[in-house]
C-alpha atoms as a PDB file:
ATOM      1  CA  UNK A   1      82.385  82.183  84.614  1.00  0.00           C
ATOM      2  CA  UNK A   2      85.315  81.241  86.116  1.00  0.00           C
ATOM      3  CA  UNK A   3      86.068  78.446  88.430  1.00  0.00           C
ATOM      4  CA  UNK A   4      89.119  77.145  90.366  1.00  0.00           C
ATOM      5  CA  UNK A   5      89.988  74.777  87.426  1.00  0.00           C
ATOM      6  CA  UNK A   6      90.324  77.584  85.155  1.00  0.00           C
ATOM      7  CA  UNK A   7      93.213  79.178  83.403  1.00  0.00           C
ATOM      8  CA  UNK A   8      93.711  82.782  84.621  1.00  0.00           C
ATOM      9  CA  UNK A   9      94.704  84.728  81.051  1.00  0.00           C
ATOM     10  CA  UNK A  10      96.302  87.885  82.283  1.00  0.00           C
ATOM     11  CA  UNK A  11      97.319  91.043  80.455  1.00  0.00           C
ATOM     12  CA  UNK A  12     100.787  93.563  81.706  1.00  0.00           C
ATOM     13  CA  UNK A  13     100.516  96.656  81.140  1.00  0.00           C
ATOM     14  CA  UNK A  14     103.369  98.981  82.788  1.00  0.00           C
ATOM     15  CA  UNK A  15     106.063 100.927  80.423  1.00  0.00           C
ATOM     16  CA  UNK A  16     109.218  99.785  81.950  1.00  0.00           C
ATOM     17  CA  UNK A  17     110.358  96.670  79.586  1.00  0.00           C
ATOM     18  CA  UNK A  18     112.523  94.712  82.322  1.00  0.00           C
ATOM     19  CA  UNK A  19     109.878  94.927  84.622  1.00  0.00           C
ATOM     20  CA  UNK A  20     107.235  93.561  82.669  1.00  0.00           C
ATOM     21  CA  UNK A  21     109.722  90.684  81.405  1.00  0.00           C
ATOM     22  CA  UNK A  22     110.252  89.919  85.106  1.00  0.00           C
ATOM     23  CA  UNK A  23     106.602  90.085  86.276  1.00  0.00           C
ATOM     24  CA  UNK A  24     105.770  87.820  83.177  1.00  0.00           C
ATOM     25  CA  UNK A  25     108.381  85.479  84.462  1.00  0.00           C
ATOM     26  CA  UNK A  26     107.444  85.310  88.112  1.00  0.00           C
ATOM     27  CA  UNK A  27     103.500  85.079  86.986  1.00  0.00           C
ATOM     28  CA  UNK A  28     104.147  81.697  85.092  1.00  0.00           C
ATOM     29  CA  UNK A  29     106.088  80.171  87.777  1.00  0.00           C
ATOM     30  CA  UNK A  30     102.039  79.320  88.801  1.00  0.00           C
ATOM     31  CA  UNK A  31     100.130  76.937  86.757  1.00  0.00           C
ATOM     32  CA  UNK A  32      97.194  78.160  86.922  1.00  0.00           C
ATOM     33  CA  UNK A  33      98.352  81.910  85.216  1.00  0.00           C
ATOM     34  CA  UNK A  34      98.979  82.927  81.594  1.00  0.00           C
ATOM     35  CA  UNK A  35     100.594  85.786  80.565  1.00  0.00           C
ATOM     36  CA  UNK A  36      98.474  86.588  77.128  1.00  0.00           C
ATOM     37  CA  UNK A  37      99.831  89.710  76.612  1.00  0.00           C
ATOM     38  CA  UNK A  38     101.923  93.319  77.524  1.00  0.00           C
ATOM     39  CA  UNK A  39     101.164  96.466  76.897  1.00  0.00           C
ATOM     40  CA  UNK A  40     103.475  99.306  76.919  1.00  0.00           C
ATOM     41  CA  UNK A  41     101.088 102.903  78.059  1.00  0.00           C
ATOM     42  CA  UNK A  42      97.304 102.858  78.775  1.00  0.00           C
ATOM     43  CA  UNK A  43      96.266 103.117  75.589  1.00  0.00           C
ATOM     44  CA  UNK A  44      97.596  99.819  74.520  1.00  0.00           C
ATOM     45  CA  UNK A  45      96.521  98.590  77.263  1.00  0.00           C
ATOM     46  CA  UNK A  46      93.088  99.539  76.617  1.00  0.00           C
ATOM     47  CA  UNK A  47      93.382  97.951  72.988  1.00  0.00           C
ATOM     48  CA  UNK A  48      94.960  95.004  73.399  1.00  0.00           C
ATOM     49  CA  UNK A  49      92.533  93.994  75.891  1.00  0.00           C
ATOM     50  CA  UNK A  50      89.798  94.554  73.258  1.00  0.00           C
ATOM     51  CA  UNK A  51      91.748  92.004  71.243  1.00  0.00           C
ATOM     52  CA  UNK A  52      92.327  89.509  74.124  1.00  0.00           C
ATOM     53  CA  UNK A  53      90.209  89.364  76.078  1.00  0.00           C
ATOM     54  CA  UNK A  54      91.780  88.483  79.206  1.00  0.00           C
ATOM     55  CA  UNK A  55      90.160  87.813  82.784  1.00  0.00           C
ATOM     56  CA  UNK A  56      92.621  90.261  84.270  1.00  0.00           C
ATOM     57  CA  UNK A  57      94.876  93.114  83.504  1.00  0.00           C
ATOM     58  CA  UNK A  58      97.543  94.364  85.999  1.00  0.00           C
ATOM     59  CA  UNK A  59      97.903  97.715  85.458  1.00  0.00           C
ATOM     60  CA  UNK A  60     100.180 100.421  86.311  1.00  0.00           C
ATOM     61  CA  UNK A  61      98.704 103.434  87.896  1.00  0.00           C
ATOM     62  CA  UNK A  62     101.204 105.812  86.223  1.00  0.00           C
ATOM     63  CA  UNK A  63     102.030 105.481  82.719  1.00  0.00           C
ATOM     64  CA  UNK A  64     102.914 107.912  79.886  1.00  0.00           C
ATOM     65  CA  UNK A  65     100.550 108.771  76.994  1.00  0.00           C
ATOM     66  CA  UNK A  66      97.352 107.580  78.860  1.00  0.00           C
ATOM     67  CA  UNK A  67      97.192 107.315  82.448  1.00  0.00           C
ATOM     68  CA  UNK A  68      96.511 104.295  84.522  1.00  0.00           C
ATOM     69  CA  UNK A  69      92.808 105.348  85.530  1.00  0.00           C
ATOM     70  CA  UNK A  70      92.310 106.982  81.804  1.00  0.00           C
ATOM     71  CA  UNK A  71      93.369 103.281  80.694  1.00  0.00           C
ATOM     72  CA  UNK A  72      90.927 101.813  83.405  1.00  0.00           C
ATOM     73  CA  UNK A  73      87.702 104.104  82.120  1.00  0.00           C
ATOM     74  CA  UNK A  74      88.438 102.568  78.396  1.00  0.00           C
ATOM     75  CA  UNK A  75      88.738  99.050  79.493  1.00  0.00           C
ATOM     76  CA  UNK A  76      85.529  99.610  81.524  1.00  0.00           C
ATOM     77  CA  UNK A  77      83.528 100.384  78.593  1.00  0.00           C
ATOM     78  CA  UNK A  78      83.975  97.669  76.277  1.00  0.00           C
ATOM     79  CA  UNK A  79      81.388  95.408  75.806  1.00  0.00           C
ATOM     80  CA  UNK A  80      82.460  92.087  78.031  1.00  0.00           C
ATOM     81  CA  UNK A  81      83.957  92.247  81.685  1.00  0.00           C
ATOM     82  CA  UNK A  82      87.138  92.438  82.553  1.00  0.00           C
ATOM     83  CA  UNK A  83      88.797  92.499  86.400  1.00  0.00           C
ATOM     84  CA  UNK A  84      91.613  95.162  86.656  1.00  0.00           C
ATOM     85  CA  UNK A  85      94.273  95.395  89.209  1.00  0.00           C
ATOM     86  CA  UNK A  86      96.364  98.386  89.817  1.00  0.00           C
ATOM     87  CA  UNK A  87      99.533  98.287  90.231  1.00  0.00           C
ATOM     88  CA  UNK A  88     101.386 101.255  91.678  1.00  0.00           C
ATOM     89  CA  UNK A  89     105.063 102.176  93.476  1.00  0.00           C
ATOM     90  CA  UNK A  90     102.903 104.371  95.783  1.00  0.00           C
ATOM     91  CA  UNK A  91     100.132 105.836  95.821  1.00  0.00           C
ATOM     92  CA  UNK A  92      97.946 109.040  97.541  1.00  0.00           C
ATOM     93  CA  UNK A  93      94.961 108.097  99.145  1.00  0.00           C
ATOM     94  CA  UNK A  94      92.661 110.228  96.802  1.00  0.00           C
ATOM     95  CA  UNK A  95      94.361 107.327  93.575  1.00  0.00           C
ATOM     96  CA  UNK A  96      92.960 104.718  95.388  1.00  0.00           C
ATOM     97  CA  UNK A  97      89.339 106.003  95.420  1.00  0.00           C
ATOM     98  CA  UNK A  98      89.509 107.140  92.557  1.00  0.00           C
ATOM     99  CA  UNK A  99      90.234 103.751  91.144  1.00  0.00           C
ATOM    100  CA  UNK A 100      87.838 102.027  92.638  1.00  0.00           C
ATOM    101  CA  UNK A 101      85.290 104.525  91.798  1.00  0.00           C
ATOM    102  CA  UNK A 102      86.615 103.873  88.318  1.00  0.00           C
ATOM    103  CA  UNK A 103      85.898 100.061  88.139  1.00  0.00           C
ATOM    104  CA  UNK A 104      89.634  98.227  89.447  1.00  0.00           C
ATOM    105  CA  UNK A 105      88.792  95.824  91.487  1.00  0.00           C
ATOM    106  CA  UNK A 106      91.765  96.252  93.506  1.00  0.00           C
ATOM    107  CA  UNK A 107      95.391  98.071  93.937  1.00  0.00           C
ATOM    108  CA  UNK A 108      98.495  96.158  94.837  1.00  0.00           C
ATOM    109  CA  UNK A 109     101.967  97.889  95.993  1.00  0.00           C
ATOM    110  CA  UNK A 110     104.333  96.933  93.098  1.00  0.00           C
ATOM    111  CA  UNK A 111     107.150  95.767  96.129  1.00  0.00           C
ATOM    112  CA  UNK A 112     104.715  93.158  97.615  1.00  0.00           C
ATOM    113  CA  UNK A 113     105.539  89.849  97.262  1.00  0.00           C
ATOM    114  CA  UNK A 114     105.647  87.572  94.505  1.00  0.00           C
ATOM    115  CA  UNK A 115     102.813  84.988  96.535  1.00  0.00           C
ATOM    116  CA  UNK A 116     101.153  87.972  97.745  1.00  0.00           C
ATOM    117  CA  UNK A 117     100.463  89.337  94.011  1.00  0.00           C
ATOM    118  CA  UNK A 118      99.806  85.855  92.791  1.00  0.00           C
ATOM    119  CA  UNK A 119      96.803  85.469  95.890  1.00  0.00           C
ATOM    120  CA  UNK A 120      95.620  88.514  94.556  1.00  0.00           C
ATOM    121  CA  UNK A 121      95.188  88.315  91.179  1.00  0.00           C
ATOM    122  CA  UNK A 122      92.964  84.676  92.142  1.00  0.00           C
ATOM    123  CA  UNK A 123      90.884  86.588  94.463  1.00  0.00           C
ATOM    124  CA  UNK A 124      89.970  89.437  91.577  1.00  0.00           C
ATOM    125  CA  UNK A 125      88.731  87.279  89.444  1.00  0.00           C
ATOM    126  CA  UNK A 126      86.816  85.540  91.538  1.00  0.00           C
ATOM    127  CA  UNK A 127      85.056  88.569  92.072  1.00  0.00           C
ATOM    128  CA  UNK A 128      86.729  89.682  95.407  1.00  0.00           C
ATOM    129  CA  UNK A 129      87.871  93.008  96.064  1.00  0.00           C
ATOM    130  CA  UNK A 130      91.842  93.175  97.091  1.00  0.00           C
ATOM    131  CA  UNK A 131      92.854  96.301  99.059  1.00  0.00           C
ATOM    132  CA  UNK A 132      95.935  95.679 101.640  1.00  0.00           C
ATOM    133  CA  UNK A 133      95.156  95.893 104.962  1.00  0.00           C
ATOM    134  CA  UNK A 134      97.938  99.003 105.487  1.00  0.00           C
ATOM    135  CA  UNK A 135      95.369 100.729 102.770  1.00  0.00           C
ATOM    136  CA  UNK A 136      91.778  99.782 104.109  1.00  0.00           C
ATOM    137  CA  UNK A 137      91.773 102.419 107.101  1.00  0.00           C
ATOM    138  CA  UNK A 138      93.445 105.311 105.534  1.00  0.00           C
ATOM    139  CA  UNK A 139      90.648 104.136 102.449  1.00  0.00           C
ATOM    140  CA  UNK A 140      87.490 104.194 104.297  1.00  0.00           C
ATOM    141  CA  UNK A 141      89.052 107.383 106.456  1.00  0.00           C
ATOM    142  CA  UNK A 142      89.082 109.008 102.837  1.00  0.00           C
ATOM    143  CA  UNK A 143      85.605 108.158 101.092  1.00  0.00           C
ATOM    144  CA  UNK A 144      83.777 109.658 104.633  1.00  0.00           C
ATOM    145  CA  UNK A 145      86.247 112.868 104.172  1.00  0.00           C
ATOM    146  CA  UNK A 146      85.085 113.593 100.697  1.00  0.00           C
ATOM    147  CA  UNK A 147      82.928 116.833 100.201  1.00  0.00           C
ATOM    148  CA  UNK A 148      79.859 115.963  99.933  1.00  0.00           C
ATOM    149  CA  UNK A 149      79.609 113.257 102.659  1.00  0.00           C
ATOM    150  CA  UNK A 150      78.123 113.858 106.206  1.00  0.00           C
ATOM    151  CA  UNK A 151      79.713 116.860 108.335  1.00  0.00           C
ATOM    152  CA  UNK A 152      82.705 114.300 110.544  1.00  0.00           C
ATOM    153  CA  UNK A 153      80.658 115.785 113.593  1.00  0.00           C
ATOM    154  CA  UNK A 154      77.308 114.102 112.937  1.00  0.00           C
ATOM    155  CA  UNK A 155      77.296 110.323 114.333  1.00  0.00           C
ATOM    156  CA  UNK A 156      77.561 107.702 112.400  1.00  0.00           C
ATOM    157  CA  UNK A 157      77.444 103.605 112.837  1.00  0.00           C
ATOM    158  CA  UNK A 158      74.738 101.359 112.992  1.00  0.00           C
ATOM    159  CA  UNK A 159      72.462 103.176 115.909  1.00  0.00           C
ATOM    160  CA  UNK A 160      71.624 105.411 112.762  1.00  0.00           C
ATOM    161  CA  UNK A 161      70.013 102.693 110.365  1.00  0.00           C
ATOM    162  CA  UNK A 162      67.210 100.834 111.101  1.00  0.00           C
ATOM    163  CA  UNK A 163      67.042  96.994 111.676  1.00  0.00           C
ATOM    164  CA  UNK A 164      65.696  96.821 107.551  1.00  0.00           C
ATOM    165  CA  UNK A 165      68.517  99.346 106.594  1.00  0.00           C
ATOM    166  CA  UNK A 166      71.207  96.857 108.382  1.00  0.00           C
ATOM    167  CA  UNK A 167      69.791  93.936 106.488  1.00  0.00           C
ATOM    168  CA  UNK A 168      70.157  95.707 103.211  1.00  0.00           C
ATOM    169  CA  UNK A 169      73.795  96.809 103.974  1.00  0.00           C
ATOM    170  CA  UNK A 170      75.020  93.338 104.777  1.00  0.00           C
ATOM    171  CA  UNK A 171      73.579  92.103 101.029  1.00  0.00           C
ATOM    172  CA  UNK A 172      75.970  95.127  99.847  1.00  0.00           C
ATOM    173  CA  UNK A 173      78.526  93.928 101.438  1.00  0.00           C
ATOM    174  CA  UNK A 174      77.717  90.565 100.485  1.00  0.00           C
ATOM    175  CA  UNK A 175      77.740  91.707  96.554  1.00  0.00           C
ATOM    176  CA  UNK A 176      74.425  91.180  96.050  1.00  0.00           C
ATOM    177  CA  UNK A 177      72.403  93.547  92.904  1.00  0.00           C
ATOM    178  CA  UNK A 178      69.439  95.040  94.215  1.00  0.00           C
ATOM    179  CA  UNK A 179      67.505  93.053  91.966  1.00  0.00           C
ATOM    180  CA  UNK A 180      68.827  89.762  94.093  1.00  0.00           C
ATOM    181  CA  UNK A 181      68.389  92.163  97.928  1.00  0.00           C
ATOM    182  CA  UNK A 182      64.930  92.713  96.521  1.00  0.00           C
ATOM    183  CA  UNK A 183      64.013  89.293  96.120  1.00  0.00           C
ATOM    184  CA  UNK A 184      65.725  87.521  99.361  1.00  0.00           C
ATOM    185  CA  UNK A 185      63.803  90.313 101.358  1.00  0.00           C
ATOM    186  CA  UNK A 186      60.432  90.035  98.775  1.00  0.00           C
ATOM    187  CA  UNK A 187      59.775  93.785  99.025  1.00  0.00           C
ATOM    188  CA  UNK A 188      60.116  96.072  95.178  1.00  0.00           C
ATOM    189  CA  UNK A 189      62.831  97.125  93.591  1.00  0.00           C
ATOM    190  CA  UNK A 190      62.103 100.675  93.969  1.00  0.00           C
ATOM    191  CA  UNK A 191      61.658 100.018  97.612  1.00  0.00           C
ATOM    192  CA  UNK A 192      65.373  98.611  97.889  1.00  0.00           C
ATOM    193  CA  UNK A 193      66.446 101.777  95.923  1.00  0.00           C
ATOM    194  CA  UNK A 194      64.648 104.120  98.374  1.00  0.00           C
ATOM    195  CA  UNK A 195      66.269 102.319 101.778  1.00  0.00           C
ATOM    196  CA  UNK A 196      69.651 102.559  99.715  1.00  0.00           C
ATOM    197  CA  UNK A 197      69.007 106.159  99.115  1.00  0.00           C
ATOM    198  CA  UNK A 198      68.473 106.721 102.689  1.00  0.00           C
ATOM    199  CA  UNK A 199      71.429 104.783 104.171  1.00  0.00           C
ATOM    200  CA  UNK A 200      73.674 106.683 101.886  1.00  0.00           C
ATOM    201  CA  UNK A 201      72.423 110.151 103.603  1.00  0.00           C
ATOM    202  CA  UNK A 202      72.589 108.454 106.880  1.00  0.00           C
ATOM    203  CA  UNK A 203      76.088 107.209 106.202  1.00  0.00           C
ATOM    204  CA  UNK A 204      77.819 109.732 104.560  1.00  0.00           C
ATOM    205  CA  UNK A 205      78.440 107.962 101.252  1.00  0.00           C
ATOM    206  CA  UNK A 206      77.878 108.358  97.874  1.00  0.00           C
ATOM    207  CA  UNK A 207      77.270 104.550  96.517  1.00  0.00           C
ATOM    208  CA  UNK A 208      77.525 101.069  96.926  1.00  0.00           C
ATOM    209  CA  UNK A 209      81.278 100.435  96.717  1.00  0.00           C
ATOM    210  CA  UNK A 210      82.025 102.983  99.518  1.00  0.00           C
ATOM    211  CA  UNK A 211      79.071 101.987 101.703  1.00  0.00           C
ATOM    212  CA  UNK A 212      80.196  98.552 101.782  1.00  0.00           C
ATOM    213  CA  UNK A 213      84.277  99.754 102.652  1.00  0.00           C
ATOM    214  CA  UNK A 214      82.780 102.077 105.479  1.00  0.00           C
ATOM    215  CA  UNK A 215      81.011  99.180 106.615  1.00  0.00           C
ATOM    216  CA  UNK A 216      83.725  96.353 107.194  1.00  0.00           C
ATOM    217  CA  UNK A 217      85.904  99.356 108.417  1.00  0.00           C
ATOM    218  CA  UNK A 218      83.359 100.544 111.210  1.00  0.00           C
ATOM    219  CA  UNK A 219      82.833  97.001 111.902  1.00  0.00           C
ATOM    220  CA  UNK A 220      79.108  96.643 112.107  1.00  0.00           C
ATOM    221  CA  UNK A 221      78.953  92.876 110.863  1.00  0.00           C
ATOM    222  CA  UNK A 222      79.182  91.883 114.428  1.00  0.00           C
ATOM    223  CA  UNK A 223      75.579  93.844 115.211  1.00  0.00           C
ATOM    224  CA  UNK A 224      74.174  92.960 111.622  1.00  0.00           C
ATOM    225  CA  UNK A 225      75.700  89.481 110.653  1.00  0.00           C
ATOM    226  CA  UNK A 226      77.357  90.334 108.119  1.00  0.00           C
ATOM    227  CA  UNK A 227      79.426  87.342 106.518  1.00  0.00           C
ATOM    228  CA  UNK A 228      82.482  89.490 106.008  1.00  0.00           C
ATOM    229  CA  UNK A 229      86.113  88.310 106.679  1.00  0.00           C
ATOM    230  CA  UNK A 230      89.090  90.538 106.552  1.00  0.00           C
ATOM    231  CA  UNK A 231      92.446  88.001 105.563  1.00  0.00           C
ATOM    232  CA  UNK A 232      95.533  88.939 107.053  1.00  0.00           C
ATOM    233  CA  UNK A 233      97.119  89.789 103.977  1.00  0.00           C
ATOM    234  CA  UNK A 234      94.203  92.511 103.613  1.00  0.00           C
ATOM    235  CA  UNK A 235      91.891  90.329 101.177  1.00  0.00           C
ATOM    236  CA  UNK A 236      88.159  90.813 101.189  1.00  0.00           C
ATOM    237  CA  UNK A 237      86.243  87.613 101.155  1.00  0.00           C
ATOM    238  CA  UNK A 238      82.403  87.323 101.187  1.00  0.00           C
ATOM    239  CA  UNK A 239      81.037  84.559 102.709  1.00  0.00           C
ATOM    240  CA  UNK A 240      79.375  81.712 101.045  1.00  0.00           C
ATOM    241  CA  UNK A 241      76.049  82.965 102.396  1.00  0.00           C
ATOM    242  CA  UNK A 242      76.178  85.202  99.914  1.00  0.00           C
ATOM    243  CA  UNK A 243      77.045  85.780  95.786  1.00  0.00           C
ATOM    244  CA  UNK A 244      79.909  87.411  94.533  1.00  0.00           C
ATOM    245  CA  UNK A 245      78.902  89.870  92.005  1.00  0.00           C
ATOM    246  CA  UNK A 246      80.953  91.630  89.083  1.00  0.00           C
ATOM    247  CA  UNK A 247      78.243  94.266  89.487  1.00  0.00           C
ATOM    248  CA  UNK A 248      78.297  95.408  93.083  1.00  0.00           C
ATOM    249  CA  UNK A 249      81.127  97.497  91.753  1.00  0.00           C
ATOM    250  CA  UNK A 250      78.535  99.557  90.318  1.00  0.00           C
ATOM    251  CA  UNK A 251      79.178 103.522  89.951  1.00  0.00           C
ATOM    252  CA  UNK A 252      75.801 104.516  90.227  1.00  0.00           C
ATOM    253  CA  UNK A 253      74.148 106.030  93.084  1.00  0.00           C
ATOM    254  CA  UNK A 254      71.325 103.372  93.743  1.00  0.00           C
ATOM    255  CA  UNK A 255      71.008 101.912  90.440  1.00  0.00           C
END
């Protein structure tokens, strides 16, 4: 688990050699980060964090032989966890979802700042999720356009969910599993999983990850308390009322 005394062990993976030379470079000027490795395409990527096992990989959205997010889906299966940050030169709206859908816990603009990319890679893997604040709108703005999600003419917020629903949205947003909502509120599992089911209908969404974007977008933690705060670099940060979680990243529906 990692704590604030810990070595960050980071992995490059982009295909342009100079750039990778230069991140490496501007990476070690902290203490607290090690460069462990670079990886030229995805698919190296995807093996040589196999091999080392680091606590982050920055990773370029477009690379030749395997994509970015085809790079992202390998990493995600292998059998220990692994926080992945995307790095990109720009990016469509529709890349960003789709990362986060994929597992990354974040996407950084390849021109941001030197201190800005070093804050994020410390929030990642402390289980925050890092989306800039220029991105977070346009974001949530996609996940309620996506087909599938409520008609943009039916009303949404808060005055749709009951007070129970509310409570169970700010533990999303907290990062809490449903296993942990379940016990803080000391009703079933499958109960939890039903409300969830319900709010996502309500809401427009599909699962956890974009229920708890739409939320600190619409800003409901006002009418529910929820212990959310929005840095002004863009950061996410959970309060300490509640756990960070690896696992409220999780791509399925209620599970």
């Amino acid at each position: 688990m990692y704590n604030s005394t810990n070595i960050i062990r980071v992995l490059i993976a982009d295909d342009h050699p100079v750039f990778r030379e230069g991140l490496r470079l501007l990476l070690e000027l902290d203490r607290k980060i090690r460069v462990v490795g670079e990886a030229r395409d995805g698919q190296e990527a995807a093996e040589l964090t196999r091999k080392l096992k680091p606590d982050l990989v920055l990773l370029d959205l477009r690379m030749p032989r395997c994509s970015g997010i085809e790079s992202l889906k390998l990493i995600q299966k292998l059998p220990f966890p692994v926080r992945v940050l995307i790095l990109a030169t720009e990016v469509e709206r529709q890349d960003i979802v789709e990362v986060l859908k994929c597992g990354a816990a974040g996407i950084i603009l390849k021109e941001s700042t030197t201190q800005l990319l070093r804050k994020s890679i410390h929030a990642v893997v402390k289980g925050e999720y890092w989306v800039e604040r220029q991105s977070i709108s346009d974001l949530v703005r996609e996940l309620t356009r996506r087909p599938g999600s409520a008609s943009s003419d039916q009303p949404k917020g808060p005055w749709r969910l009951t007070p129970r629903e509310r409570q169970i949205v700010a533990q999303v947003v907290g990062g809490r599993t449903n296993k942990e909502i379940a016990q803080e509120l000391c009703v079933s599992l499958q109960t939890i999983k039903h409300h969830l089911t319900n709010i996502f209908e309500k809401v427009g969404v599909h699962n956890r990850l974009e229920l708890a974007l739409y939320s600190i977008h619409a800003s409901w933690g006002g009418q529910q308390n929820i212990d959310v705060v929005k840095e002004p670099d863009g950061s996410i940060q959970n309060g300490p009322r509640y756990a960070k979680s690896n696992r409220a990243q999780s791509k399925r529906a209620v599970g």
